[in-house]
C-alpha atoms as a PDB file:
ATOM      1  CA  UNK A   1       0.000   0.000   0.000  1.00  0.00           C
ATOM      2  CA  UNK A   2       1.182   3.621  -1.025  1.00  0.00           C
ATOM      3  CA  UNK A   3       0.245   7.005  -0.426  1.00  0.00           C
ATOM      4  CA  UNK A   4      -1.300   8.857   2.799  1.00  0.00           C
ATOM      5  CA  UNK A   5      -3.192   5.588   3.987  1.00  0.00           C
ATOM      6  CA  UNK A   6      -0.080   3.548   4.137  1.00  0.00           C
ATOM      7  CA  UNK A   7       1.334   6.254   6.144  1.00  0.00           C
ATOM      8  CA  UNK A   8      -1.627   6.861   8.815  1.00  0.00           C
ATOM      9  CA  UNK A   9      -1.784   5.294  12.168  1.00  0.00           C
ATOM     10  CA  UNK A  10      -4.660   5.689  15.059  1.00  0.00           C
ATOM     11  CA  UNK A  11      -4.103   5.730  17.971  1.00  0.00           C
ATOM     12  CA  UNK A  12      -7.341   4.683  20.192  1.00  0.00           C
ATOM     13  CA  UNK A  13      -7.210   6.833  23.588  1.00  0.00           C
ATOM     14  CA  UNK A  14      -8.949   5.710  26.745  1.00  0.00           C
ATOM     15  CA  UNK A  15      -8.601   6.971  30.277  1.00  0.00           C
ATOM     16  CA  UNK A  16      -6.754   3.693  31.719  1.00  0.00           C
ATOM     17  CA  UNK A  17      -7.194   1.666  34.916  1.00  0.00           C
ATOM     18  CA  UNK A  18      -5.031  -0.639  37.320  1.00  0.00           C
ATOM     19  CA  UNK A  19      -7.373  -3.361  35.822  1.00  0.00           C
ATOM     20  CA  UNK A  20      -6.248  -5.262  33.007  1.00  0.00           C
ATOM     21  CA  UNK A  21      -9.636  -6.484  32.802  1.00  0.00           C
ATOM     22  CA  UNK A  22     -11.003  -2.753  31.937  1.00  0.00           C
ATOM     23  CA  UNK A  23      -8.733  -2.891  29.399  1.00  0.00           C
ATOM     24  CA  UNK A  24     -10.201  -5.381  27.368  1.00  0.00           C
ATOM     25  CA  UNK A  25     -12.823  -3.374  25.711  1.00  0.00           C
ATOM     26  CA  UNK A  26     -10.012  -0.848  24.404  1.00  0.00           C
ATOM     27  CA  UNK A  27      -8.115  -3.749  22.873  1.00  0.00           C
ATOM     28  CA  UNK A  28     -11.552  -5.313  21.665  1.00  0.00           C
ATOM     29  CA  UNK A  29     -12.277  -1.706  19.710  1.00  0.00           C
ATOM     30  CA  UNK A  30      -8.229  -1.940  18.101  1.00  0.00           C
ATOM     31  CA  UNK A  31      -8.738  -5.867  17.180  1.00  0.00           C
ATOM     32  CA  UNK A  32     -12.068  -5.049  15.794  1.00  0.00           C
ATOM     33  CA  UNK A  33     -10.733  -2.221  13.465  1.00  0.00           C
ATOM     34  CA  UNK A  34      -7.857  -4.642  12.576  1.00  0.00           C
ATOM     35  CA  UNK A  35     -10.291  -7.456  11.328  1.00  0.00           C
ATOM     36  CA  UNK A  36     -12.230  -4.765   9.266  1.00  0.00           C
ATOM     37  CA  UNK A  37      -9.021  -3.592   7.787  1.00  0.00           C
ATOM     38  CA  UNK A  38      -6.044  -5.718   7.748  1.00  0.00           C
ATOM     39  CA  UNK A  39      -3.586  -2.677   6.606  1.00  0.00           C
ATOM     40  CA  UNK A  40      -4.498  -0.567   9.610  1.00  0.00           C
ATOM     41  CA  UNK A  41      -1.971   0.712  11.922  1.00  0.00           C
ATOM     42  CA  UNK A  42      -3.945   0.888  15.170  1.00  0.00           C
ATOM     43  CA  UNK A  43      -2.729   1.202  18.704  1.00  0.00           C
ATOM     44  CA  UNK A  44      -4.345   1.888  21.915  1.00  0.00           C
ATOM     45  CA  UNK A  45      -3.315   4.470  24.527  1.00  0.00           C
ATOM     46  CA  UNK A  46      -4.086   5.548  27.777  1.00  0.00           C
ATOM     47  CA  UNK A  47      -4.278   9.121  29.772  1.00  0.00           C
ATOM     48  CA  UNK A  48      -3.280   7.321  33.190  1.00  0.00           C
ATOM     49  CA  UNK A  49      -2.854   4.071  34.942  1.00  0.00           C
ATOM     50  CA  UNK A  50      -1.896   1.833  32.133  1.00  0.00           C
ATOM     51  CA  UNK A  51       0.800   1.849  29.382  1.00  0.00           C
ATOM     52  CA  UNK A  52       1.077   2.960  26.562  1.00  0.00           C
ATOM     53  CA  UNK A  53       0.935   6.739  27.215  1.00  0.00           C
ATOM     54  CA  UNK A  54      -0.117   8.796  23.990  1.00  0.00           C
ATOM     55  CA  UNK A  55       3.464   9.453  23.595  1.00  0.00           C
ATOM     56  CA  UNK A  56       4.690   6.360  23.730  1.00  0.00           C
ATOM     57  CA  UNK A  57       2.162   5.081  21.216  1.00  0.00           C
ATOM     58  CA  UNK A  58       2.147   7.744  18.953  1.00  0.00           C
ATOM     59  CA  UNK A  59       6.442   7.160  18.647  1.00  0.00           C
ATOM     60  CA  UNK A  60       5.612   3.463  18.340  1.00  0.00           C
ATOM     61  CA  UNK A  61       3.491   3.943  15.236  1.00  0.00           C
ATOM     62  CA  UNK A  62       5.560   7.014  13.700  1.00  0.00           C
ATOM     63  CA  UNK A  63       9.055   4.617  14.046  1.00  0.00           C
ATOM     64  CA  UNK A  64       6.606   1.929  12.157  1.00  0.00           C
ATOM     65  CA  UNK A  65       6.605   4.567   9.275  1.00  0.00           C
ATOM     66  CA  UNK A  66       3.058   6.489  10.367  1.00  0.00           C
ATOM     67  CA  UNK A  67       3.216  10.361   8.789  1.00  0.00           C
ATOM     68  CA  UNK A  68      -0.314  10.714   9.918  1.00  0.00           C
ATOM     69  CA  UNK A  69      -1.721  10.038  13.253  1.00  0.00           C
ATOM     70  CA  UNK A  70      -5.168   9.965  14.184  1.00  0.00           C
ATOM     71  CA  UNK A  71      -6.087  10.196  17.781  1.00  0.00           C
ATOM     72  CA  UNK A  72      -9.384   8.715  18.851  1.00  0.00           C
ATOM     73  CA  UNK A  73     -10.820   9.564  22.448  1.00  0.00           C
ATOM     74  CA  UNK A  74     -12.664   6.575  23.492  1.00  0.00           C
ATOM     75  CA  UNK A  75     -14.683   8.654  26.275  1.00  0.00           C
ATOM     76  CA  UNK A  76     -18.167   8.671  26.765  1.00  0.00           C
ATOM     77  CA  UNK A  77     -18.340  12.510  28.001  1.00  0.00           C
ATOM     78  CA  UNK A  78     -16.403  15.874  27.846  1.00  0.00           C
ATOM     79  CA  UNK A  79     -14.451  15.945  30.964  1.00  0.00           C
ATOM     80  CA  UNK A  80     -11.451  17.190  31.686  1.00  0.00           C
ATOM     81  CA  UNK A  81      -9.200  14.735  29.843  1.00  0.00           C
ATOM     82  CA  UNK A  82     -10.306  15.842  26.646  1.00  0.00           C
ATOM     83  CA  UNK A  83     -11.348  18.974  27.452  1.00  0.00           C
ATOM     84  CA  UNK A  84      -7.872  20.272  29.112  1.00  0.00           C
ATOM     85  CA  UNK A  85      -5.339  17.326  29.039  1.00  0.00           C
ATOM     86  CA  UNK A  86      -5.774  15.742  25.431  1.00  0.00           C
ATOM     87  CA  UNK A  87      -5.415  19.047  24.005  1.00  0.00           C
ATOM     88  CA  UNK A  88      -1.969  19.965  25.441  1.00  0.00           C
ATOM     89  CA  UNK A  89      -0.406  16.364  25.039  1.00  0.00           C
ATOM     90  CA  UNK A  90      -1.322  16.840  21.239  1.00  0.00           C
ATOM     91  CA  UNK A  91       0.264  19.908  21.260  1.00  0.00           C
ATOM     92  CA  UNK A  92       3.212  18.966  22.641  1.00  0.00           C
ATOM     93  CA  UNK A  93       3.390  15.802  19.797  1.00  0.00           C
ATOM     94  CA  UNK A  94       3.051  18.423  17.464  1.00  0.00           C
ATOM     95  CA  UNK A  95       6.220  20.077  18.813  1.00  0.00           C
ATOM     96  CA  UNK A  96       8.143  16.921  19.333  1.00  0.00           C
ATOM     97  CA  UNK A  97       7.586  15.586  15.738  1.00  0.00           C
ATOM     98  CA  UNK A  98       6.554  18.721  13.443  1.00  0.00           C
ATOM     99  CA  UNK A  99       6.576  16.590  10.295  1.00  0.00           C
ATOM    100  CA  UNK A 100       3.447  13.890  11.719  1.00  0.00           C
ATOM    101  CA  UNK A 101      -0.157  15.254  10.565  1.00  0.00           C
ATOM    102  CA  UNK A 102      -1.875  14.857  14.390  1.00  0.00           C
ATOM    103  CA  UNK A 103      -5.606  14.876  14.156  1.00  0.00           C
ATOM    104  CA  UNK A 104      -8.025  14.516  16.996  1.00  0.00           C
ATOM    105  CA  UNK A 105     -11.573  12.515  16.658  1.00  0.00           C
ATOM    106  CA  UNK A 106     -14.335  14.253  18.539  1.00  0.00           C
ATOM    107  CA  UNK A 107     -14.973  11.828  21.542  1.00  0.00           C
ATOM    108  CA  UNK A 108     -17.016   8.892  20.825  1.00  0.00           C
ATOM    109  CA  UNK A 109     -19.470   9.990  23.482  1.00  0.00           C
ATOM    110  CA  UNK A 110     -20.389  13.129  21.021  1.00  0.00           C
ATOM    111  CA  UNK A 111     -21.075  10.332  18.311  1.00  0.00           C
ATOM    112  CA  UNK A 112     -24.596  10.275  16.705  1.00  0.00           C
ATOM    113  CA  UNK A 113     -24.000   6.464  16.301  1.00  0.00           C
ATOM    114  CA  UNK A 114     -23.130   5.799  19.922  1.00  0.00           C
ATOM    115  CA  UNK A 115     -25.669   7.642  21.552  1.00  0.00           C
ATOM    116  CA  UNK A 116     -28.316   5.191  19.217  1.00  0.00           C
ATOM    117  CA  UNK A 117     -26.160   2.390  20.588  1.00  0.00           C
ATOM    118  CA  UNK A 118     -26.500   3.053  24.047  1.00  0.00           C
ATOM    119  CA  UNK A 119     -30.005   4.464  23.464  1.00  0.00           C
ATOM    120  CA  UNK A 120     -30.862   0.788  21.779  1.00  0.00           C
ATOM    121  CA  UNK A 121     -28.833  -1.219  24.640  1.00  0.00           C
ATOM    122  CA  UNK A 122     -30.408   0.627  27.527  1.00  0.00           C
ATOM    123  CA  UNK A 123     -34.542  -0.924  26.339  1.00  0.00           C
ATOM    124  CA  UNK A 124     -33.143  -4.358  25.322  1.00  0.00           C
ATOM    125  CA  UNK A 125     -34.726  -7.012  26.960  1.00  0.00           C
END
């Protein structure tokens, strides 16, 4: 694969826990994305508690060859990880590796989709 695709990564950002367990969920979403699309570069990352960092991850996939990375906040609502953290640690990628295209997902929690999701999970029987 050529081009801009073979060059993105994503990088799929959760808060983090102690709990490997709580984990699993995270890595479910990245294996998931992986089985619909072979060629992606996917990683997850956490904000605390649990490695990888955002850093770390984001230097993982850019030493794999990623020119592009797409970060995706895997929270349900705007607190103050993506509202105040997220948006510093992106800018200080952006510093550290000027070349890499950074681009930040709104959180899923904001997503039409997942609200219907949740909506459609909360009346199941």
């Amino acid at each position: 694969m050529t081009g801009a695709l073979a060059s993105r990564g994503t990088v799929l950002l959760a808060h983090g826990s102690r709990d490997a367990r709580w984990r699993e969920p995270i890595e479910a979403v990245a294996a998931r994305v992986v089985q619909d699309d072979p060629t992606a570069r996917v990683v997850c990352a956490y904000m605390e508690l649990a490695t990888p960092d955002l850093h770390s991850a984001a230097a993982g996939l850019i030493a794999d060859g990623a020119t592009a990375i797409r970060v995706v906040p895997l929270f349900l609502g705007m607190g103050k990880h993506a509202r105040e953290d997220l948006p510093m640690q992106l800018d200080a990628l952006r510093k550290t590796w000027p070349q890499v295209d950074f681009s930040l997902a709104r959180i899923v929690g904001e997503e039409p989709e997942l609200v219907e999701l949740l909506a459609r999970i909360a009346v199941k029987s």
